[in-house]
Protein backbone atom coordinates (compact mmCIF):
# COMPACT_ATOMS: atom_id res chain seq x y z
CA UNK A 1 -38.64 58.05 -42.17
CA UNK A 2 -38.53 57.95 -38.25
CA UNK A 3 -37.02 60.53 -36.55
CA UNK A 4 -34.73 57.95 -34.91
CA UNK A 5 -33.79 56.16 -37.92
CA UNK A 6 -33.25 59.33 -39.74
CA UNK A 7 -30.65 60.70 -37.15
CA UNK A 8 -28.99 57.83 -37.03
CA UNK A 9 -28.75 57.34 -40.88
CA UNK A 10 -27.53 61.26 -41.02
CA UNK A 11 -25.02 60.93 -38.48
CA UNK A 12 -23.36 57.65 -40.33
CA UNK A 13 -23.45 60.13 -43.25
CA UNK A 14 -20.91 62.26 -41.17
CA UNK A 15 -18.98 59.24 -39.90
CA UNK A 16 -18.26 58.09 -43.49
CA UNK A 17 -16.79 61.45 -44.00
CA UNK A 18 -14.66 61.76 -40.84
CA UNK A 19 -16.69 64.49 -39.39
CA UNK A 20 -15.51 66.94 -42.05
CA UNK A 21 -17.35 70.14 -42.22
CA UNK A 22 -17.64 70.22 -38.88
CA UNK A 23 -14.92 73.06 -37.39
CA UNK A 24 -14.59 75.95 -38.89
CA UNK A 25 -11.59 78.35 -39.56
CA UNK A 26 -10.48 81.93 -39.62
CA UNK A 27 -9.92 82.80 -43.26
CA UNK A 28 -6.99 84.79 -44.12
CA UNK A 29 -9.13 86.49 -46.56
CA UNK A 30 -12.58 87.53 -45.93
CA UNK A 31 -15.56 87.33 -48.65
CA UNK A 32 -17.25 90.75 -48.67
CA UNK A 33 -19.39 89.42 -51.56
CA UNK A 34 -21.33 86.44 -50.93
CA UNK A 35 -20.20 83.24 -52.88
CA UNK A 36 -22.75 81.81 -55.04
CA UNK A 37 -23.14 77.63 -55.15
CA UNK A 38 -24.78 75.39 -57.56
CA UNK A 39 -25.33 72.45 -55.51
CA UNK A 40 -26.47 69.18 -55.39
CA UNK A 41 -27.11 68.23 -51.86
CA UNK A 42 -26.42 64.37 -52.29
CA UNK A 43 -23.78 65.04 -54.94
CA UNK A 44 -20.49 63.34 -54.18
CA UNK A 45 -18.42 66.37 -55.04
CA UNK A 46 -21.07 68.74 -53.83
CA UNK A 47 -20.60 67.13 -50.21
CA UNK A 48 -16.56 67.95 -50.80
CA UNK A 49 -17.30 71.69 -51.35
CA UNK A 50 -19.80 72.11 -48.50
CA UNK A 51 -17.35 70.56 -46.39
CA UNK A 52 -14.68 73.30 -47.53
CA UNK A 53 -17.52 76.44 -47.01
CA UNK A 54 -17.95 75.39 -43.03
CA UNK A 55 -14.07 74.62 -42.87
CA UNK A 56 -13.20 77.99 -44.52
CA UNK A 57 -16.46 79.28 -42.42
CA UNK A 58 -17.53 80.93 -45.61
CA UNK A 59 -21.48 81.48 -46.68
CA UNK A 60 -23.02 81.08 -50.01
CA UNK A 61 -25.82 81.55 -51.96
CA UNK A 62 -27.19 78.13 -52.99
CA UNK A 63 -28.96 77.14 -56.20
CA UNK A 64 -29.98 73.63 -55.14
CA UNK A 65 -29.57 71.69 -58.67
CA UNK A 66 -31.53 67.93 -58.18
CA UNK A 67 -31.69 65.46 -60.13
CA UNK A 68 -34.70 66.17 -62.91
CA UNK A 69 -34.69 70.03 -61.52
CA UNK A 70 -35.15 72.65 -63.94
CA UNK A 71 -35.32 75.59 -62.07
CA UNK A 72 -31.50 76.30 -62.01
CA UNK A 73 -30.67 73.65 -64.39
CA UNK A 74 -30.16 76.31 -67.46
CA UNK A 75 -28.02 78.80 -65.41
CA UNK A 76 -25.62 75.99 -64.23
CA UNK A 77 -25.29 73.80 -67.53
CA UNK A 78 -23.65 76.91 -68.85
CA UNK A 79 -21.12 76.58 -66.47
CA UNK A 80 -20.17 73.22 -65.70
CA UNK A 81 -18.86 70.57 -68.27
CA UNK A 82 -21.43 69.10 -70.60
CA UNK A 83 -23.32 66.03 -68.79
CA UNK A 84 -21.78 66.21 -65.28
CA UNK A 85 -23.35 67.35 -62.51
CA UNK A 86 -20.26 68.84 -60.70
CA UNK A 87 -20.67 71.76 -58.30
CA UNK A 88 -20.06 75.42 -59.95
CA UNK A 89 -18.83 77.78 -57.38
CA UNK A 90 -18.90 81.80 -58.87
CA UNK A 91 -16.83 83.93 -56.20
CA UNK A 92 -17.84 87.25 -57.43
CA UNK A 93 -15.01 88.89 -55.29
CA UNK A 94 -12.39 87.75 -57.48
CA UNK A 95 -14.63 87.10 -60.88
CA UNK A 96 -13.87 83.43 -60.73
CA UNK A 97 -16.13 80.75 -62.03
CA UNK A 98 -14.98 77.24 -61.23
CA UNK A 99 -16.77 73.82 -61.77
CA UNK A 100 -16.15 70.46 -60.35
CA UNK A 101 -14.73 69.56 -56.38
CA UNK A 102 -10.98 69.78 -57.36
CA UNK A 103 -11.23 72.95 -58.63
CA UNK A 104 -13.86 74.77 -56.24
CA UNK A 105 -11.67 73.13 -52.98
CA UNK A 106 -8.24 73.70 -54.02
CA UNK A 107 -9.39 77.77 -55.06
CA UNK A 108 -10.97 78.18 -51.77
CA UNK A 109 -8.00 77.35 -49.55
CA UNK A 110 -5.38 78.71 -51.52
CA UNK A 111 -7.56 81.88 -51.67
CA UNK A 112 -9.55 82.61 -48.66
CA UNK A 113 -7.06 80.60 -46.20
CA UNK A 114 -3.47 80.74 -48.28
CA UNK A 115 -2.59 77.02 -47.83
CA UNK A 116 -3.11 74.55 -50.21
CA UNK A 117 -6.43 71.67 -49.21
CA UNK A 118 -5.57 69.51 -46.53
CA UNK A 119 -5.80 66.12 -48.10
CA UNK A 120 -8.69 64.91 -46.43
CA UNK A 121 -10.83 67.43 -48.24
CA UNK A 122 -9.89 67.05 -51.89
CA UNK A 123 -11.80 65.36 -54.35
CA UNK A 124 -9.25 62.26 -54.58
CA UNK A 125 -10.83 58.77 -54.97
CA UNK A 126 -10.80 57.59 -51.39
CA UNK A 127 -12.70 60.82 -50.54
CA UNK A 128 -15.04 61.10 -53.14
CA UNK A 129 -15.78 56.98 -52.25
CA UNK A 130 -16.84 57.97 -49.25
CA UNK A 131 -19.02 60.86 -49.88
CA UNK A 132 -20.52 58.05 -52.29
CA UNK A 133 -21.14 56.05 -49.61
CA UNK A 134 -22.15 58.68 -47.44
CA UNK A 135 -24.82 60.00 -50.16
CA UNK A 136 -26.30 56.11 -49.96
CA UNK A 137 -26.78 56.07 -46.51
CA UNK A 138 -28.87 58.71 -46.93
CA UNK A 139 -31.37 58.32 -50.01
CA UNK A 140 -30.24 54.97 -51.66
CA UNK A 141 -31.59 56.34 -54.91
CA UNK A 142 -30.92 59.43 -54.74
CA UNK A 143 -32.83 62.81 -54.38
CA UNK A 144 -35.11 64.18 -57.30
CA UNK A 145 -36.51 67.61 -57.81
CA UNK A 146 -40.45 67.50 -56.88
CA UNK A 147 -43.01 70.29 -57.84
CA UNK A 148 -43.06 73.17 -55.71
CA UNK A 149 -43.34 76.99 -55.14
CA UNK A 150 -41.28 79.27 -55.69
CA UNK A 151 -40.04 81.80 -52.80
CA UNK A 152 -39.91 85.48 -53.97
CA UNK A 153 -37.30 86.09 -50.83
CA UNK A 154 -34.75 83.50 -50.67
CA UNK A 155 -34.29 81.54 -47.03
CA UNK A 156 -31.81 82.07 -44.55
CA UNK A 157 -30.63 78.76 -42.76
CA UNK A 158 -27.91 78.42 -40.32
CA UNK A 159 -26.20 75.11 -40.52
CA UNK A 160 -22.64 73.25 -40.51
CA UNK A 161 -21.91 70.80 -42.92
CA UNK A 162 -21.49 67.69 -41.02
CA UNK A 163 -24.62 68.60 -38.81
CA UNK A 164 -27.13 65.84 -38.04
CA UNK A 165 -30.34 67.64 -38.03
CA UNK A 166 -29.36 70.69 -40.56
CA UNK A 167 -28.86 67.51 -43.39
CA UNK A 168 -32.93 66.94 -43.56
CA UNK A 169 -33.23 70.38 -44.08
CA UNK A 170 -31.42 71.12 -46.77
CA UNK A 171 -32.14 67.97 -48.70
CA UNK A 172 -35.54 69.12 -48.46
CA UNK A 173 -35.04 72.57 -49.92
CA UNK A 174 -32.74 70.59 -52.67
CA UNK A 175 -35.70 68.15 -53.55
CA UNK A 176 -38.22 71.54 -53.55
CA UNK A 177 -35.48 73.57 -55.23
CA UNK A 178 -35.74 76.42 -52.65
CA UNK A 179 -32.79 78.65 -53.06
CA UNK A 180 -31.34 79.82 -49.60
CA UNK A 181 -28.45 81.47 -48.03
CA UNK A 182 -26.43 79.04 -46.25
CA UNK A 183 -24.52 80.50 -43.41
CA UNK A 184 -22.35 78.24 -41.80
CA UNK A 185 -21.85 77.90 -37.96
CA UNK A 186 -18.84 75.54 -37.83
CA UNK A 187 -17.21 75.13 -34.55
CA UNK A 188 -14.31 77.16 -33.75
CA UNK A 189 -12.91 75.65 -30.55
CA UNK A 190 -13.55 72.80 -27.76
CA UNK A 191 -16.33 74.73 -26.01
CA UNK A 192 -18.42 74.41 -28.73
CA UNK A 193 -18.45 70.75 -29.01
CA UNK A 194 -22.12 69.06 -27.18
CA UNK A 195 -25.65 69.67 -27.38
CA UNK A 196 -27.13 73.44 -27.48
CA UNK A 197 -28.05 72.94 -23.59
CA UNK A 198 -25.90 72.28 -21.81
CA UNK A 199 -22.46 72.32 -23.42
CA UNK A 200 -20.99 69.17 -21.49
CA UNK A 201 -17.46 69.41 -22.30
CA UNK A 202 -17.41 72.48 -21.04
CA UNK A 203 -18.45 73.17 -17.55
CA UNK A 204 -19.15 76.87 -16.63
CA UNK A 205 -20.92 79.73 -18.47
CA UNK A 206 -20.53 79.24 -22.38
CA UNK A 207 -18.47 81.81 -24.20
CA UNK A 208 -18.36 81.90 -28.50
CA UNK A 209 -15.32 82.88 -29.90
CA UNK A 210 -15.88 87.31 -29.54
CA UNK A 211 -16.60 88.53 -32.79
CA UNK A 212 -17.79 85.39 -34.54
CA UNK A 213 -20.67 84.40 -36.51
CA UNK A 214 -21.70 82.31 -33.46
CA UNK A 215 -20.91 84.95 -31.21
CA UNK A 216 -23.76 87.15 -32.47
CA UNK A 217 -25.99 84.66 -33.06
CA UNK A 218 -25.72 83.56 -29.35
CA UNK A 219 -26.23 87.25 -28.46
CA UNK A 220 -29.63 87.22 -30.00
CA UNK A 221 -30.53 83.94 -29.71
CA UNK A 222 -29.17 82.76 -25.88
CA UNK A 223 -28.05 79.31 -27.64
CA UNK A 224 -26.54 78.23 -30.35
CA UNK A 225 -28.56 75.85 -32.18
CA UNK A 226 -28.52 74.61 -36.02
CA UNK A 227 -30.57 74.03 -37.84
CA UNK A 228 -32.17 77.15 -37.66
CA UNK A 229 -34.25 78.84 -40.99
CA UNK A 230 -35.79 82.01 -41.57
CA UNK A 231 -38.14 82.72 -44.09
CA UNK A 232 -38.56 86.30 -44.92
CA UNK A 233 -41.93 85.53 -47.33
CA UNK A 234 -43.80 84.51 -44.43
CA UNK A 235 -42.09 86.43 -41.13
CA UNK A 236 -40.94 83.01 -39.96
CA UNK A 237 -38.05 81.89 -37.31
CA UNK A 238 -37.84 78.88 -35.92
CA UNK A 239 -35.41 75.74 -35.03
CA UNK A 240 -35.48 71.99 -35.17
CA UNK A 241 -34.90 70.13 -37.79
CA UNK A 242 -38.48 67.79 -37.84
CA UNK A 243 -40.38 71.38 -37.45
CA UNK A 244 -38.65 73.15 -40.67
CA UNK A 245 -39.00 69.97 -42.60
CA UNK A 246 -42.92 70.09 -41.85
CA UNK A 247 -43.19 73.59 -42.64
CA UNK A 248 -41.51 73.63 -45.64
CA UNK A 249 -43.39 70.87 -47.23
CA UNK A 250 -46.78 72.68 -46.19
CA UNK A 251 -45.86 75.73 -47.39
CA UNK A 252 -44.07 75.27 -50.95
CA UNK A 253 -44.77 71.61 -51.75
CA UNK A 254 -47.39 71.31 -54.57
């Protein structure tokens, strides 16, 4: 697709949805234990959950579960009703398993922020329409596993839900069924809003919230910029969304 058309097709993706997954919040409860996702990137109640992670600014291991994969299709048909292909969230710092949108979004507010799901994030029918809708914009028909390698490290990639450029990404490691740690860098106040250079909306020298997930990844990095991948198997770092596409289908397409 062309770069253009595919921004502009990804950010209508976000519209449909409001822009959710796009700040993030202060949990009440912090997850010393890293949550562990079987996802389906263009899943209607997948989208619902990944909006909750960067909301709740919570990370998780993801098992990316296409349509036709069979890499993680055993370990997650034991866990999720038989013939769906709802999310399973396992939260190993409280032993819960949970399958399907309603269940994984209500747990994670009422556990990690104490407050039951705002109403623009549960799975109700007007929501779950538009993540539909949202999933069509994207890939009419849908994304399908395709052969590839598997990593023996799993990826790192920084990303927010809602982001633009970090959607190509990970619907690329979906269709390649390249498990990765998602770490979410949802915005956490006004500042943050704009492009990585410069922040417009906020005139003067940039400042993350001290002590946040963006905070130290502006101290390494001098921006703060998603997407952004890692890829331990091959001593790679880099940003930009075209870029990690590309390198990801050289290096573990088949």
């Amino acid at each position: 697709m062309n770069k253009n058309l595919d921004l502009l097709s990804s950010g209508l993706a976000s519209s449909l949805r409001l822009w959710r997954g796009t700040w993030g919040d202060r949990p009440a409860r912090t997850a010393e234990k890293l949550l562990i996702l079987y996802d389906r990137e263009d899943g209607a109640e997948c989208r619902l959950v990944r909006e909750a992670l960067t909301e709740l600014n919570l990370d998780a291991m993801v098992y990316p579960c296409p349509s036709g994969g069979k890499r993680f299709a055993a370990q997650r048909n034991k866990l999720a009703p038989v013939g769906s292909d709802a999310p399973v969230l396992i939260d190993p710092n409280s032993g819960e398993t949970l399958a399907g949108a309603g269940n994984i979004v209500s747990y994670l507010f009422t556990r990690y922020l104490e407050t039951a799901a705002p109403r623009g994030m549960k799975a109700s029918a007007l929501n779950l329409l538009a993540s539909r809708l949202a999933g069509i914009v994207r890939s009419p028909l849908g994304l399908s596993a395709r052969p590839s390698i598997r990593p023996k490290k799993k990826l790192v990639l920084y990303s927010f839900e809602s982001s633009p450029f970090s959607r190509p990404v990970r619907e690329r490691l979906c269709e390649l069924e390249l498990p990765y740690q998602l770490i979410n860098l949802g915005k956490l106040q006004w500042s943050d809003m704009g492009p990585a250079r410069p922040r417009m909306l906020a005139p003067g020298s940039y400042k993350p919230v001290a002590g946040s997930k963006r905070d130290a990844f502006f101290k390494e990095h001098g921006v703060i910029q998603v997407p952004y991948l890692i890829d331990p198997n091959h001593d790679v770092k880099m940003f930009e969304s075209r870029a990690i596409v590309d390198y990801l289908e050289r290096t573990y397409a088949k």
